[in-house]
N, C-alpha and C. Protein backbone atom coordinates (compact mmCIF):
# COMPACT_ATOMS: atom_id res chain seq x y z
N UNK A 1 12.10 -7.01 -15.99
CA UNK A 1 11.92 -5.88 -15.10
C UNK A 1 10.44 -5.54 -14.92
N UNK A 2 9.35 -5.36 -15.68
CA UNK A 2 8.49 -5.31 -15.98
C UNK A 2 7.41 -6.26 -14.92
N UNK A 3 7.94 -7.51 -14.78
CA UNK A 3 7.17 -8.40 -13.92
C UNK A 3 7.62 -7.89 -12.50
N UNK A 4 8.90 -7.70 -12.31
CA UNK A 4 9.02 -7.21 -10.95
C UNK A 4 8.30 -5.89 -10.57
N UNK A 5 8.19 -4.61 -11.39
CA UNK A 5 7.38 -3.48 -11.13
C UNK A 5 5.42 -4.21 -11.12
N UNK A 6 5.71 -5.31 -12.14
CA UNK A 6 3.94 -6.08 -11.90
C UNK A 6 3.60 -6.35 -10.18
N UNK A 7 4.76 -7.07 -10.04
CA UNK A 7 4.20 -7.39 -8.55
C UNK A 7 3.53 -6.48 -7.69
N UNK A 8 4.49 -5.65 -7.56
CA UNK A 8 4.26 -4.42 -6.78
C UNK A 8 2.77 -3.70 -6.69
N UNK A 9 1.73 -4.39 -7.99
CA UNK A 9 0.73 -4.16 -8.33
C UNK A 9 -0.62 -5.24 -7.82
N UNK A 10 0.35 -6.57 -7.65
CA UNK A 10 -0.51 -7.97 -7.23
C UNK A 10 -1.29 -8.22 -5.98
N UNK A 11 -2.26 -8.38 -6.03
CA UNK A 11 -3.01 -8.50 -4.65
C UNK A 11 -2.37 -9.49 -4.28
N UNK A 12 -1.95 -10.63 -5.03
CA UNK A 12 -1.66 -12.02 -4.26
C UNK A 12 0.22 -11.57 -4.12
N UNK A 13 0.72 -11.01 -4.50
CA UNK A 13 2.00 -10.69 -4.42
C UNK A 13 1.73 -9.80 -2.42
N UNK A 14 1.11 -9.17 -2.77
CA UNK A 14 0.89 -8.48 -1.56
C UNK A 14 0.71 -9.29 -0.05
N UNK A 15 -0.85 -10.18 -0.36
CA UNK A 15 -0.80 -10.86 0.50
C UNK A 15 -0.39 -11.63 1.32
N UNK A 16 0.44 -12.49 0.17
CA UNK A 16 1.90 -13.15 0.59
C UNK A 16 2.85 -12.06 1.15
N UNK A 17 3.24 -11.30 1.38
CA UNK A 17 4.31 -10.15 1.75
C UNK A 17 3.41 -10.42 3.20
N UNK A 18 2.52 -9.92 3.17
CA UNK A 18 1.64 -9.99 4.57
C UNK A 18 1.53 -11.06 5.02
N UNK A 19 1.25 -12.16 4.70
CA UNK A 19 1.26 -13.50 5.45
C UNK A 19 2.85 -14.08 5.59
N UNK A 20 3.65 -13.76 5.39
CA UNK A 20 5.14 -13.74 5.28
C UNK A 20 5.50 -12.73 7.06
N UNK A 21 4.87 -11.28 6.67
CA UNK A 21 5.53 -10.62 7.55
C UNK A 21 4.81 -10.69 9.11
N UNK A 22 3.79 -11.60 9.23
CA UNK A 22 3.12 -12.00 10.02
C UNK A 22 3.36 -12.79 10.72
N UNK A 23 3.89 -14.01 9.80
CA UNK A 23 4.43 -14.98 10.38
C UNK A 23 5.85 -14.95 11.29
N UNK A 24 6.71 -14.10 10.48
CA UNK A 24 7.76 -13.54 11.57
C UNK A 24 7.46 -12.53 12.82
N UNK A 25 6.22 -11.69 12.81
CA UNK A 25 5.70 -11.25 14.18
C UNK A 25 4.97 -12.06 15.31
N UNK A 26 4.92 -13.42 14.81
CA UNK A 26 4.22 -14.14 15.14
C UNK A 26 4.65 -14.08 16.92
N UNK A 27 5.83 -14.81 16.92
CA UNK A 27 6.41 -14.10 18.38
C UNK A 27 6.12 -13.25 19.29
N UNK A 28 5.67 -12.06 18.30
CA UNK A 28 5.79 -11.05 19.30
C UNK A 28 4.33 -10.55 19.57
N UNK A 29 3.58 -11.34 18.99
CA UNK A 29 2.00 -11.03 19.33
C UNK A 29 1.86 -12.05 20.07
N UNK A 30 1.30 -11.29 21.42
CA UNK A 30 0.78 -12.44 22.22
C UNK A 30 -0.63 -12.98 22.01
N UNK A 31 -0.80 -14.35 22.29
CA UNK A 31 -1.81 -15.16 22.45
C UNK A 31 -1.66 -15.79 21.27
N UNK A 32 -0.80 -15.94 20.15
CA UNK A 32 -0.71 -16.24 18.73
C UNK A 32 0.14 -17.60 18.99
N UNK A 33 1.48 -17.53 19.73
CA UNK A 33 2.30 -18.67 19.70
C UNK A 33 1.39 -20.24 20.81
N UNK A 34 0.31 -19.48 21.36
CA UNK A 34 0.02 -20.90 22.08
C UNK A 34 -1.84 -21.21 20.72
N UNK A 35 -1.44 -20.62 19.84
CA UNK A 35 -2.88 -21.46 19.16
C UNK A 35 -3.12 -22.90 18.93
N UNK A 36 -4.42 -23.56 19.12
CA UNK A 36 -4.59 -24.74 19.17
C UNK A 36 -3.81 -25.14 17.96
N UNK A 37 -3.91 -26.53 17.57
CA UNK A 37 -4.17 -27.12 16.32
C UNK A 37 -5.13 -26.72 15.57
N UNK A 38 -6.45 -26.77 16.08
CA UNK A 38 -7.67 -26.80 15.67
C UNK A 38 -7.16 -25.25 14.96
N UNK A 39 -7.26 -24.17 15.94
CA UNK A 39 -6.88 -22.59 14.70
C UNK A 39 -5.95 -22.59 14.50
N UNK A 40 -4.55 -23.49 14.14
CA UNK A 40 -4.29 -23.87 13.15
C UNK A 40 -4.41 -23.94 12.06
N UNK A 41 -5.42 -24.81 12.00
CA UNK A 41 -6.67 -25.36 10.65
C UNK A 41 -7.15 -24.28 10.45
N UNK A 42 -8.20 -23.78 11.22
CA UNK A 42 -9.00 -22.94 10.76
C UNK A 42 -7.93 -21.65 9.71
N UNK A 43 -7.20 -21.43 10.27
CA UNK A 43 -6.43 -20.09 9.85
C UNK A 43 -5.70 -20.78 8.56
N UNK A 44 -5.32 -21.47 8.54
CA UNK A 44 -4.45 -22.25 7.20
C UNK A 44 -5.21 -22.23 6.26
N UNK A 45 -6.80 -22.79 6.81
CA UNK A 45 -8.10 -22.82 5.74
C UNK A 45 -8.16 -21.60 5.03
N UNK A 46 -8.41 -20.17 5.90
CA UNK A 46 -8.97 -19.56 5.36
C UNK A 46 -7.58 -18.25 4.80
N UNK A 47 -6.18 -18.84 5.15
CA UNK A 47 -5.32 -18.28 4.23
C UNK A 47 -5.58 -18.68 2.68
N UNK A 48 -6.19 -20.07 2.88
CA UNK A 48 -5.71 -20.53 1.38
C UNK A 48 -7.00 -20.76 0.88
N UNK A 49 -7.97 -19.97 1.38
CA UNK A 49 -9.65 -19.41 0.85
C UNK A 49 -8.55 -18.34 0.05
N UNK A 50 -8.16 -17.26 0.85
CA UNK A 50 -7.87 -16.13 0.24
C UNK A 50 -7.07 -15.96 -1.05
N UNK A 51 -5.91 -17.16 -0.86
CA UNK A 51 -4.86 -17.33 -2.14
C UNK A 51 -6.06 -17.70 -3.09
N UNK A 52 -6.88 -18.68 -3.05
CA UNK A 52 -7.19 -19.04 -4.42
C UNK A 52 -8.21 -18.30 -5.05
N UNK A 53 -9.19 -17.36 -3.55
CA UNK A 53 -9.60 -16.24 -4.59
C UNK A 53 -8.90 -15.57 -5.57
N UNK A 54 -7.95 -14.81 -4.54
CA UNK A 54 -6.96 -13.78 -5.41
C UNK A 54 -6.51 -14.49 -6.71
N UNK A 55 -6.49 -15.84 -6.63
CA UNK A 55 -5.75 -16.08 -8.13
C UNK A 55 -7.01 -16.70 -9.14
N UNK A 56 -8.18 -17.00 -8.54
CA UNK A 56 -9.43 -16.69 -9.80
C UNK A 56 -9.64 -14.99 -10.39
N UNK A 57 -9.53 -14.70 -9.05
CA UNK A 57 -9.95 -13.03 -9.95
C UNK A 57 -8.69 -12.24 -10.85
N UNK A 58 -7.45 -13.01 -10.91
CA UNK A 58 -6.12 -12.69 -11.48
C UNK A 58 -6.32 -13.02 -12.88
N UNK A 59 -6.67 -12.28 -13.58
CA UNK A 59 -6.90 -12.81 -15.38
C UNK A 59 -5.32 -11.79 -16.16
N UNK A 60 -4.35 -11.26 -15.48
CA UNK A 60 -3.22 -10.38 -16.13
C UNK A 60 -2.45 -11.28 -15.58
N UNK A 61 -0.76 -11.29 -16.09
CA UNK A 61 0.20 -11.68 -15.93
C UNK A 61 1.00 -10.76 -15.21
N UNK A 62 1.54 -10.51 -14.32
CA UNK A 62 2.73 -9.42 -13.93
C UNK A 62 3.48 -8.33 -14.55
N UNK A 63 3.66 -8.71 -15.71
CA UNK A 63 4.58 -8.24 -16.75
C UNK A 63 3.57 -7.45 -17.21
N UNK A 64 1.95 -7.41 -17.65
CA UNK A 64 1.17 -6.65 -17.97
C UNK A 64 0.53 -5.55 -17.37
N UNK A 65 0.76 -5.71 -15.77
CA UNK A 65 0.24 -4.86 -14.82
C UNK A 65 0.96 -3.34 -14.96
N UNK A 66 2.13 -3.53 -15.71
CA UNK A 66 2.99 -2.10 -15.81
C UNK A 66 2.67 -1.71 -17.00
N UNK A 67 2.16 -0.18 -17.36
CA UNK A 67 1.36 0.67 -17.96
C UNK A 67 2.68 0.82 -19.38
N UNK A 68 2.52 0.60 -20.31
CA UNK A 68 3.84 0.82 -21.23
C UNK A 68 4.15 2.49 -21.45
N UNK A 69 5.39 3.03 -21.58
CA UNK A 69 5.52 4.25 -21.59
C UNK A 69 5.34 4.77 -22.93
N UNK A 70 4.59 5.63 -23.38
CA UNK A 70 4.01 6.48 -24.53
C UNK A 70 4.68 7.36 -25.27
């Protein structure tokens, strides 16, 4: 239980929620469904710039992010 209240805390838990809920608006934002290949790339690149920051600067486990009760 503990890891699931962690998430809720995760930048990279987050981001993914956002690159998830994006991708299903994708549709409905125009100018998004005709992108090249090329930004494609570019955007894939710099999703997965962002994942692997978030998971260098991640030194806690999930399960630790929740404060123990006193």
């Amino acid at each position: 239980m503990d890891t699931i209240k962690g998430a809720l805390k995760s930048k990279t838990i987050w981001f993914g929620m956002s690159i998830a809920a994006l991708s299903w608006l994708q549709q409905a934002l125009p100018g998004v469904e005709g992108l090249s290949p090329e930004g494609v790339s570019i955007l894939g690149s710099i999703v997965g710039t962002i994942i692997l920051a978030l998971r260098v600067i991640t030194v806690e486990s999930l399960a630790s992010k929740v404060k123990p009760k006193e």
